[in-house]
Each structure stands twice: as structure tokens, then as C-alpha cells.
PDB file of N, CA and C in Angstrom:
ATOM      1  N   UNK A   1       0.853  -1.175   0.000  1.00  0.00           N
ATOM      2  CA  UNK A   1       0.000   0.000   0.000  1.00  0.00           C
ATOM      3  C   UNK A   1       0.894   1.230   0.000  1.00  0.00           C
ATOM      4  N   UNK A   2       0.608   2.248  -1.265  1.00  0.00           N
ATOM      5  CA  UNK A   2       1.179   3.670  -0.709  1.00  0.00           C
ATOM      6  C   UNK A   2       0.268   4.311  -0.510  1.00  0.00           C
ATOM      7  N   UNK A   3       0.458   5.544  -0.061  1.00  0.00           N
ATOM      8  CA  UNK A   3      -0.402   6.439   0.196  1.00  0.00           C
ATOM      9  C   UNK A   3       0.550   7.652   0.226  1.00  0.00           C
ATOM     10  N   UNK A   4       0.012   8.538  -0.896  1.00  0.00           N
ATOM     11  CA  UNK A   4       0.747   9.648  -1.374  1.00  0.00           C
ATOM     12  C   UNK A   4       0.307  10.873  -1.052  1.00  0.00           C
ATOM     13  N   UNK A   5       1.240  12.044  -0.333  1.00  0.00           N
ATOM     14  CA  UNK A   5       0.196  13.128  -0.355  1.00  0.00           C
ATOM     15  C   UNK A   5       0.875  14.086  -1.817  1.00  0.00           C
ATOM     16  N   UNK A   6      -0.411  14.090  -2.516  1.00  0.00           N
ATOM     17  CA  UNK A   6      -0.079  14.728  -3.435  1.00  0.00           C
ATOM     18  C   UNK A   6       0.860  16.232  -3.490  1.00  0.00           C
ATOM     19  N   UNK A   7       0.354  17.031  -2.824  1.00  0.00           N
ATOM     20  CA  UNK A   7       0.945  18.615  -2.689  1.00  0.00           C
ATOM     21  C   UNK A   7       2.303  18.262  -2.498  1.00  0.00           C
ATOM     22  N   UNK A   8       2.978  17.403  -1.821  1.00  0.00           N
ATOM     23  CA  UNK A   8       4.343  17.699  -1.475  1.00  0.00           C
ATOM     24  C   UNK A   8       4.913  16.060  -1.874  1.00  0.00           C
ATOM     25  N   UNK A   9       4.093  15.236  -2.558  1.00  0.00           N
ATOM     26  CA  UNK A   9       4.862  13.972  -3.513  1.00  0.00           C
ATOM     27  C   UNK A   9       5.663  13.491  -2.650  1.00  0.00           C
ATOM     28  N   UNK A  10       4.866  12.945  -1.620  1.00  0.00           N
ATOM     29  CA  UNK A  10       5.821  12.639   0.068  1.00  0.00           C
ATOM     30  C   UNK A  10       4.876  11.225   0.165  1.00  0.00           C
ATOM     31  N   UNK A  11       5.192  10.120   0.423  1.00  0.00           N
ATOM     32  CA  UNK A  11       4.947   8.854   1.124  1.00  0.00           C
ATOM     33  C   UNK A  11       4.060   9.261   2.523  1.00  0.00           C
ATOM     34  N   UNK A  12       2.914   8.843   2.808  1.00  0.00           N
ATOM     35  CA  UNK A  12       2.600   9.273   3.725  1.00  0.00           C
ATOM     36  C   UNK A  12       2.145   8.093   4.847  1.00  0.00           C
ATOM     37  N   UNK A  13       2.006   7.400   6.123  1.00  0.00           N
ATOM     38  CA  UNK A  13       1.943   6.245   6.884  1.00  0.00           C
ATOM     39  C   UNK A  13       0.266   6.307   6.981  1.00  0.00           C
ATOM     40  N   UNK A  14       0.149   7.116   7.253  1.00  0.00           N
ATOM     41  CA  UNK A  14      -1.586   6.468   7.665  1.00  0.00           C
ATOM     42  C   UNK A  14      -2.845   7.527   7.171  1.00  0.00           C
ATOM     43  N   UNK A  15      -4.052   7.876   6.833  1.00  0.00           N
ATOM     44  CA  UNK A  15      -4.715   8.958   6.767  1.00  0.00           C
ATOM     45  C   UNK A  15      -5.928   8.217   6.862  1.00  0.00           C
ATOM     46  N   UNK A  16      -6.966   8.768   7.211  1.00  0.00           N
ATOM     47  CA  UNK A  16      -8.433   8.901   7.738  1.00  0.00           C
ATOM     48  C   UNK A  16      -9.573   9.665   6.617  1.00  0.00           C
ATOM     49  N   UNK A  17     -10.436   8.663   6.321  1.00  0.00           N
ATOM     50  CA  UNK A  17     -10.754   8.827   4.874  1.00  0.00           C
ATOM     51  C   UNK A  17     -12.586   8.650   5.271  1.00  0.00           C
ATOM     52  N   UNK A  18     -13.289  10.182   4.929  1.00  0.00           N
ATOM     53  CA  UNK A  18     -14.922   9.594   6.046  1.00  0.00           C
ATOM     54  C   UNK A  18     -15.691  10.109   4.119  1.00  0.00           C
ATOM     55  N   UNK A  19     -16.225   8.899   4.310  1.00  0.00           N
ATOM     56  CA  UNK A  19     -16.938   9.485   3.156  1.00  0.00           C
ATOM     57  C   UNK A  19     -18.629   9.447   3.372  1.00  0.00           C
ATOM     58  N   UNK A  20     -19.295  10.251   2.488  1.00  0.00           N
ATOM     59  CA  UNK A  20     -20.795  10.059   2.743  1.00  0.00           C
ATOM     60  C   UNK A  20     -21.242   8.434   1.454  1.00  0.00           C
ATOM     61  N   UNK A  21     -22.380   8.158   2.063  1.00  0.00           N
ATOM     62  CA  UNK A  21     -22.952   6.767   1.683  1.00  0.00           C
ATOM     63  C   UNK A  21     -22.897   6.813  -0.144  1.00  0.00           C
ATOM     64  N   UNK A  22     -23.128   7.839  -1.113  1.00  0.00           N
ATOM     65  CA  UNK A  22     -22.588   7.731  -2.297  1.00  0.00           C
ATOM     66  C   UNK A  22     -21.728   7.577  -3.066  1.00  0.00           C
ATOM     67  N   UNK A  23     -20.956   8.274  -2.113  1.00  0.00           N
ATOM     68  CA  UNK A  23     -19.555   8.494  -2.275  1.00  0.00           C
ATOM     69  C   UNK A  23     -18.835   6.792  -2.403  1.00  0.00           C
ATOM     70  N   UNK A  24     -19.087   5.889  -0.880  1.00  0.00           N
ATOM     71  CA  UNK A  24     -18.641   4.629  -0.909  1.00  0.00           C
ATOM     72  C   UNK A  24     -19.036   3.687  -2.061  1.00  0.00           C
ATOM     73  N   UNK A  25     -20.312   4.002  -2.249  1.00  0.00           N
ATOM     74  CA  UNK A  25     -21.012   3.100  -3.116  1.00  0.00           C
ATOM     75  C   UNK A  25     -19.765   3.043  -4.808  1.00  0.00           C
ATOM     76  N   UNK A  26     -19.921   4.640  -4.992  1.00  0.00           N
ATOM     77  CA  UNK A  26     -18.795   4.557  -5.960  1.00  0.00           C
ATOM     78  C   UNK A  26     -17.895   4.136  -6.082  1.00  0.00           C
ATOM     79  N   UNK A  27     -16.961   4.201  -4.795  1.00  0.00           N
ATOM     80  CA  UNK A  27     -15.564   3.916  -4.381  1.00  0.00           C
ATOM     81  C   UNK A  27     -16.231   1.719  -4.604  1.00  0.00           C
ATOM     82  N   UNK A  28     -16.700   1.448  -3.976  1.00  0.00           N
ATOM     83  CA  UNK A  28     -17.003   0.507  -4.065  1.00  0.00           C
ATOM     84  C   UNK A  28     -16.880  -0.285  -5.749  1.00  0.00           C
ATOM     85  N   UNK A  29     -17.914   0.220  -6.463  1.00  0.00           N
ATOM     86  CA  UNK A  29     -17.475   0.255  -7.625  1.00  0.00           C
ATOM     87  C   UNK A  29     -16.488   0.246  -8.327  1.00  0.00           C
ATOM     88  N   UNK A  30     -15.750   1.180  -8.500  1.00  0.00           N
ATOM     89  CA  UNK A  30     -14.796   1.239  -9.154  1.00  0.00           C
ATOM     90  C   UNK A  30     -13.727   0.541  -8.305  1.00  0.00           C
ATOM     91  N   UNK A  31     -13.129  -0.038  -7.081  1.00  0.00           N
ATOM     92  CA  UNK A  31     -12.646  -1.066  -6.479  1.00  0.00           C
ATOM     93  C   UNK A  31     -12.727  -2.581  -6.870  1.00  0.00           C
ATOM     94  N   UNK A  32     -14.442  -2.887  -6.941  1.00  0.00           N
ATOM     95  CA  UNK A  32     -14.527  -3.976  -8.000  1.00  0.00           C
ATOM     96  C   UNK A  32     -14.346  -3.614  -9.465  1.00  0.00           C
ATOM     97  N   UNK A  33     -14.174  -2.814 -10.067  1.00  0.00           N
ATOM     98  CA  UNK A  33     -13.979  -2.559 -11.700  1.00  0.00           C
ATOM     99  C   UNK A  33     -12.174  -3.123 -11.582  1.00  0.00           C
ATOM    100  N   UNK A  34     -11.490  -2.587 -10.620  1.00  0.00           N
ATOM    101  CA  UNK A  34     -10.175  -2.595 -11.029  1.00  0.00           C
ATOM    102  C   UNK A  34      -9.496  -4.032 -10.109  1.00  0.00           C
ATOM    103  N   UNK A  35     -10.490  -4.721  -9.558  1.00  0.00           N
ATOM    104  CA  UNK A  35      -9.831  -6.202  -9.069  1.00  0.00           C
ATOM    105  C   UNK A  35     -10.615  -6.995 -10.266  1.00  0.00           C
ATOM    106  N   UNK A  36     -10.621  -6.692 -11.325  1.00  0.00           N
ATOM    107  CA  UNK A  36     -11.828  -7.660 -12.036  1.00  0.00           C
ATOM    108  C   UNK A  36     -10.903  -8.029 -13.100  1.00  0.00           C
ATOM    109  N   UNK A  37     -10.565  -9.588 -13.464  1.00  0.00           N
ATOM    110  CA  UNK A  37      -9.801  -9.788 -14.396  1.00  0.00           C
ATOM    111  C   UNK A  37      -9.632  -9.076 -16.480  1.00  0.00           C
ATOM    112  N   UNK A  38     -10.757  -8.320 -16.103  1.00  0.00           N
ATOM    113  CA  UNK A  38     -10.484  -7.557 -17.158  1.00  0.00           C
ATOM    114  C   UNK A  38     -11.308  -6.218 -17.090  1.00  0.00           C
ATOM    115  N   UNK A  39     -10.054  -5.693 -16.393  1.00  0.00           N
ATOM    116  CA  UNK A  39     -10.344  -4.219 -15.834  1.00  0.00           C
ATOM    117  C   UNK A  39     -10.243  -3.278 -16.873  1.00  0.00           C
ATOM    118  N   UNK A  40     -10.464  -2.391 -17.177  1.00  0.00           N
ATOM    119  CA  UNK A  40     -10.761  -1.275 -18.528  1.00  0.00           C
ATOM    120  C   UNK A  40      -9.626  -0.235 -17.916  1.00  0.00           C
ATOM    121  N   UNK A  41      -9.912   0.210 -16.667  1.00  0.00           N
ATOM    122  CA  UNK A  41      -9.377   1.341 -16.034  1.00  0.00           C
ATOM    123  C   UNK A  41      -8.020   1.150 -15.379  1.00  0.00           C
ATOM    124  N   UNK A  42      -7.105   1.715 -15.364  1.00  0.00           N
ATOM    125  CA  UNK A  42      -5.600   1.723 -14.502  1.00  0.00           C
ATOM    126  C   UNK A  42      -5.990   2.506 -13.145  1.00  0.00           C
ATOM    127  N   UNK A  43      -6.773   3.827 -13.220  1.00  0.00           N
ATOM    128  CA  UNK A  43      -6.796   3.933 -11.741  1.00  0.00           C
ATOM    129  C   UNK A  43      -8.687   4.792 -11.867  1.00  0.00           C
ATOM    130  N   UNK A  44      -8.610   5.482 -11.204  1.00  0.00           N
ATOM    131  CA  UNK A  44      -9.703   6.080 -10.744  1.00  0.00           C
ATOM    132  C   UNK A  44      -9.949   7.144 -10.052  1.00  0.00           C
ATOM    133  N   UNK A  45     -10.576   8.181  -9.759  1.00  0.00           N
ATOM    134  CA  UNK A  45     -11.091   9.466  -9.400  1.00  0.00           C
ATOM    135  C   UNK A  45     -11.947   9.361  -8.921  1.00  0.00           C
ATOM    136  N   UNK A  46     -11.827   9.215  -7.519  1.00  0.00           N
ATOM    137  CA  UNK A  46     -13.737   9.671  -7.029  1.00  0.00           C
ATOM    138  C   UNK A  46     -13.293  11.515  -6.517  1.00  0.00           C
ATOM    139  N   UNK A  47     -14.277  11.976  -6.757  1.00  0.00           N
ATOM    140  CA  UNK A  47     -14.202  13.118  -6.113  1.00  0.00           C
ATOM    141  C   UNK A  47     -15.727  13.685  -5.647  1.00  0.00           C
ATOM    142  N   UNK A  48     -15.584  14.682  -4.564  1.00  0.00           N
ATOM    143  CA  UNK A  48     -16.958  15.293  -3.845  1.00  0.00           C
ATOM    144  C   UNK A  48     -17.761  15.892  -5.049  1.00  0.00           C
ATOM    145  N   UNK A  49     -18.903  16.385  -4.966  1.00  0.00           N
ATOM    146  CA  UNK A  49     -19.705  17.240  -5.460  1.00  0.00           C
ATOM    147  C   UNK A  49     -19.270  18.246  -6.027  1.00  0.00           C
ATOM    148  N   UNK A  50     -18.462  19.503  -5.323  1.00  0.00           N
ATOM    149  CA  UNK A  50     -18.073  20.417  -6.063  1.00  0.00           C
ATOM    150  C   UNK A  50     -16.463  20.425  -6.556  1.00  0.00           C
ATOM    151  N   UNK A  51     -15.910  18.768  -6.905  1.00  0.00           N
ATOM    152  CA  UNK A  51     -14.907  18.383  -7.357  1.00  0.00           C
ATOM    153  C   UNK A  51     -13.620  19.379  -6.111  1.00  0.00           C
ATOM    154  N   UNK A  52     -13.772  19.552  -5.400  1.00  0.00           N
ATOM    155  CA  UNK A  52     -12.652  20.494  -4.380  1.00  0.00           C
ATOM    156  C   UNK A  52     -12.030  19.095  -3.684  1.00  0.00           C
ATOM    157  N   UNK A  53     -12.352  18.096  -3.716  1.00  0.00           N
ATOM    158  CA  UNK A  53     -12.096  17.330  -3.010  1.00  0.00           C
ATOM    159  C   UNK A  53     -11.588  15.428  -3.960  1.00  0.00           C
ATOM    160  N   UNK A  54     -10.524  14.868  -3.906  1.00  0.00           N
ATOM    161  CA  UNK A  54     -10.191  13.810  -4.673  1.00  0.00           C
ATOM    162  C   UNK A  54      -9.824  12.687  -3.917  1.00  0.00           C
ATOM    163  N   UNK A  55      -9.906  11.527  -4.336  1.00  0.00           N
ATOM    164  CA  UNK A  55      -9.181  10.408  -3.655  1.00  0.00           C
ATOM    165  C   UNK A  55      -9.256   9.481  -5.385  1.00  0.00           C
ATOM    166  N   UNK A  56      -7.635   9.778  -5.769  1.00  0.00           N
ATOM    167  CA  UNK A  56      -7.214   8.831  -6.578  1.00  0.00           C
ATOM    168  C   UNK A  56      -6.896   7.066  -6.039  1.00  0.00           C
ATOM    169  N   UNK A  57      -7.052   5.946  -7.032  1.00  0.00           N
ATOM    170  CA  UNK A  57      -7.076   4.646  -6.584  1.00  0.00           C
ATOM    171  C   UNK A  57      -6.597   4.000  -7.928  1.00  0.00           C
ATOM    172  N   UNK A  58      -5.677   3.304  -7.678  1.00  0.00           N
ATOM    173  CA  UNK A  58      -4.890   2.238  -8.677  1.00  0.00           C
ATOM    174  C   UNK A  58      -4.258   1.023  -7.698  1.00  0.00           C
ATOM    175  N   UNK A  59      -4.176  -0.069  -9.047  1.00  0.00           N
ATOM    176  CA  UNK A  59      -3.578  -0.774  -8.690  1.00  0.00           C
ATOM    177  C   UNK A  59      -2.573  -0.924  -8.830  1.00  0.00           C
ATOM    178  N   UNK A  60      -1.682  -1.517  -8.200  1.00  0.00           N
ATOM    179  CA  UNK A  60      -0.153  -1.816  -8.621  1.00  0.00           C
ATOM    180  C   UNK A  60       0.563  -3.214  -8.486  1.00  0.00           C
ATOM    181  N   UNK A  61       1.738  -3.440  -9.702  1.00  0.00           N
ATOM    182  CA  UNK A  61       2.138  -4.755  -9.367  1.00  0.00           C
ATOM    183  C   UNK A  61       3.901  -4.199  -9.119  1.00  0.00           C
ATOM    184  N   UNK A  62       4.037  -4.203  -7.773  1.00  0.00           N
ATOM    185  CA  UNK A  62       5.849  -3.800  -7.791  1.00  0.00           C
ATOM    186  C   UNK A  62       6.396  -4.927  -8.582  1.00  0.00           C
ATOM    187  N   UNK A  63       6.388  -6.288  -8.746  1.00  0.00           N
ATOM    188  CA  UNK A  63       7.233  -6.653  -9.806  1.00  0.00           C
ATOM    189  C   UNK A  63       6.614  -7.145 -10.881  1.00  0.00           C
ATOM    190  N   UNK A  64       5.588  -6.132 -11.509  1.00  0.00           N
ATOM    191  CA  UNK A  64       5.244  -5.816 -13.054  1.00  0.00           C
ATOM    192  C   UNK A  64       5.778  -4.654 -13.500  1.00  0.00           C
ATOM    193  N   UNK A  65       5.092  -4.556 -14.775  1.00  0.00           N
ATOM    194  CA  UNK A  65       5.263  -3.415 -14.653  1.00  0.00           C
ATOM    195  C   UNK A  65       4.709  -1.876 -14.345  1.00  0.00           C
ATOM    196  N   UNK A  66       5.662  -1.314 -14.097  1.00  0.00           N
ATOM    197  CA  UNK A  66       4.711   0.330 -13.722  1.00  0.00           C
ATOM    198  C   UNK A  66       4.923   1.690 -14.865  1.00  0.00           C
ATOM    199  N   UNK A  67       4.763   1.082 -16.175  1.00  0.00           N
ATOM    200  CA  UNK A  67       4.986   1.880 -17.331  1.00  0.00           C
ATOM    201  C   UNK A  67       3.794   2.648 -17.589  1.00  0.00           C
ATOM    202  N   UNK A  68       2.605   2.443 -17.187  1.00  0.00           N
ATOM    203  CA  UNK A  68       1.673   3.520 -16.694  1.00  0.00           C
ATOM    204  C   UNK A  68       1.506   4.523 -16.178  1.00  0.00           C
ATOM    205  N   UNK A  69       2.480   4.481 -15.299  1.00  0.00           N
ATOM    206  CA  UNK A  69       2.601   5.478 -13.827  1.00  0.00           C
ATOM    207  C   UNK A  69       3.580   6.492 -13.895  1.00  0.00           C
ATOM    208  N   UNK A  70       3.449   7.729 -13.677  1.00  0.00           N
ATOM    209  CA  UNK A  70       3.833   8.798 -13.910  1.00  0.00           C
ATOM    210  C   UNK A  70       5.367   8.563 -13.059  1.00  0.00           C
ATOM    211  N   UNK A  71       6.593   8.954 -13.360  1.00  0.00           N
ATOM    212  CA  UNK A  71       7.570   8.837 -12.503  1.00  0.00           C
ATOM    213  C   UNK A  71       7.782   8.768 -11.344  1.00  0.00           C
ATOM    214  N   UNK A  72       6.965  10.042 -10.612  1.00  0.00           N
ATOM    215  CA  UNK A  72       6.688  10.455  -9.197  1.00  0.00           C
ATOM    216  C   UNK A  72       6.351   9.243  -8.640  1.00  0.00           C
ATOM    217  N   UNK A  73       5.268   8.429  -8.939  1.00  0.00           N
ATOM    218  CA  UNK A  73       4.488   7.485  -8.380  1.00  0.00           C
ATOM    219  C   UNK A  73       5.474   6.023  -8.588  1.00  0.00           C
ATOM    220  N   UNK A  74       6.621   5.731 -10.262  1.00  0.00           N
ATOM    221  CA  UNK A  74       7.096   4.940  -9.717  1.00  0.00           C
ATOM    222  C   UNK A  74       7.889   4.920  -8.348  1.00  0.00           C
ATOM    223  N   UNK A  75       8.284   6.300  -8.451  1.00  0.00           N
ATOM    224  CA  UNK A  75       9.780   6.080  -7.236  1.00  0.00           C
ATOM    225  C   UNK A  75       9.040   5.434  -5.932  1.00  0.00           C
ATOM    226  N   UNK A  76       7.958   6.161  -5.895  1.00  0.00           N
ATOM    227  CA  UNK A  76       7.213   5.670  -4.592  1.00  0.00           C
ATOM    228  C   UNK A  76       7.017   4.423  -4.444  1.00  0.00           C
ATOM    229  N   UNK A  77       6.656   4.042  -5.639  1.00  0.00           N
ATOM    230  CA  UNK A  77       6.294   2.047  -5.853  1.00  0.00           C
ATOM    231  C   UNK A  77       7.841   1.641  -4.934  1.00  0.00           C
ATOM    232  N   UNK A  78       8.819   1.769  -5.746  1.00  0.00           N
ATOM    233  CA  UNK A  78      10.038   1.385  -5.510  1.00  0.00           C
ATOM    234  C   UNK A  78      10.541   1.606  -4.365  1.00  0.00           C
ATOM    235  N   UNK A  79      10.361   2.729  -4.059  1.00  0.00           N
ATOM    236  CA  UNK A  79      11.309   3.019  -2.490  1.00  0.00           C
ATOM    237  C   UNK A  79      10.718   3.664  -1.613  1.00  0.00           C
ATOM    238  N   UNK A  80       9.586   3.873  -1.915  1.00  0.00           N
ATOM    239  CA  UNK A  80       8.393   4.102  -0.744  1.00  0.00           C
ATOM    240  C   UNK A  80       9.120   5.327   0.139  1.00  0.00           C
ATOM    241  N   UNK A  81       9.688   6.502  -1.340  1.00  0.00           N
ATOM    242  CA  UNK A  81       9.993   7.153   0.144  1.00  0.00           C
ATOM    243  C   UNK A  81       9.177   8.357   0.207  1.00  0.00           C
TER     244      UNK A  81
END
């Protein structure tokens, strides 16, 4: 698992994530879209109502490949720092 804070592209240990009941349902969704052996999507966007608010979601294989993934995000795969 990483968990990235975007603004400062820093590895982050733990964060607290409250969503309202639509919100999950989506997240839900698109969670099963991307464990599904033939997933369409690499990652995903849920965001609030007036889009001010994001929680990106991908999957990853550290020893596949990560030729998808924007640099920033490999280093993180790799060295989690």
C-alpha cells in the first residue's frame, strides 16, 4: 500500500478517509472494476460534489510493470519514500 500526499509527492503512513454513503457506493465500484480480471481502467477518481475534493485509486504490481505510472508514483512504488 502507498499512500501519497499529493501537494508535497511525500509517502505518507496512515490517513483517515470519512466518506458520505454515495460516495462509498462509488468507491465501491470502481474497487470492483479494477480487481476484475479484465479491468478497462488503470486507476480512478472519485471526487466530492463540487470536485474540491479527490481520492485517486490504482492498482499496482511492484514486480510488473509500472509503465503507466507517472515517474513520481514509480519512485514511490520502488522506495516508498
Amino acid at each position: 500500500m502507498k499512500i501519497i500526499d499529493e501537494m508535497t509527492n511525500k509517502s505518507l503512513s496512515n490517513i483517515t478517509i470519512l466518506l458520505e454513503k454515495s460516495e462509498l457506493t462509488q468507491l465501491i465500484g470502481y474497487l470492483e472494476d479494477l480487481s476484475s480480471e479484465v479491468a478497462q481502467n488503470e486507476h480512478y477518481h472519485l471526487n466530492n460534489d463540487d470536485y474540491s475534493k479527490e481520492i485517486t485509486i490504482a492498482v499496482y504490481d511492484d514486480k510488473g510493470s509500472l509503465e503507466h505510472f507517472a515517474e513520481k508514483y514509480k519512485k514511490i512504488i520502488v522506495s516508498d519514500e
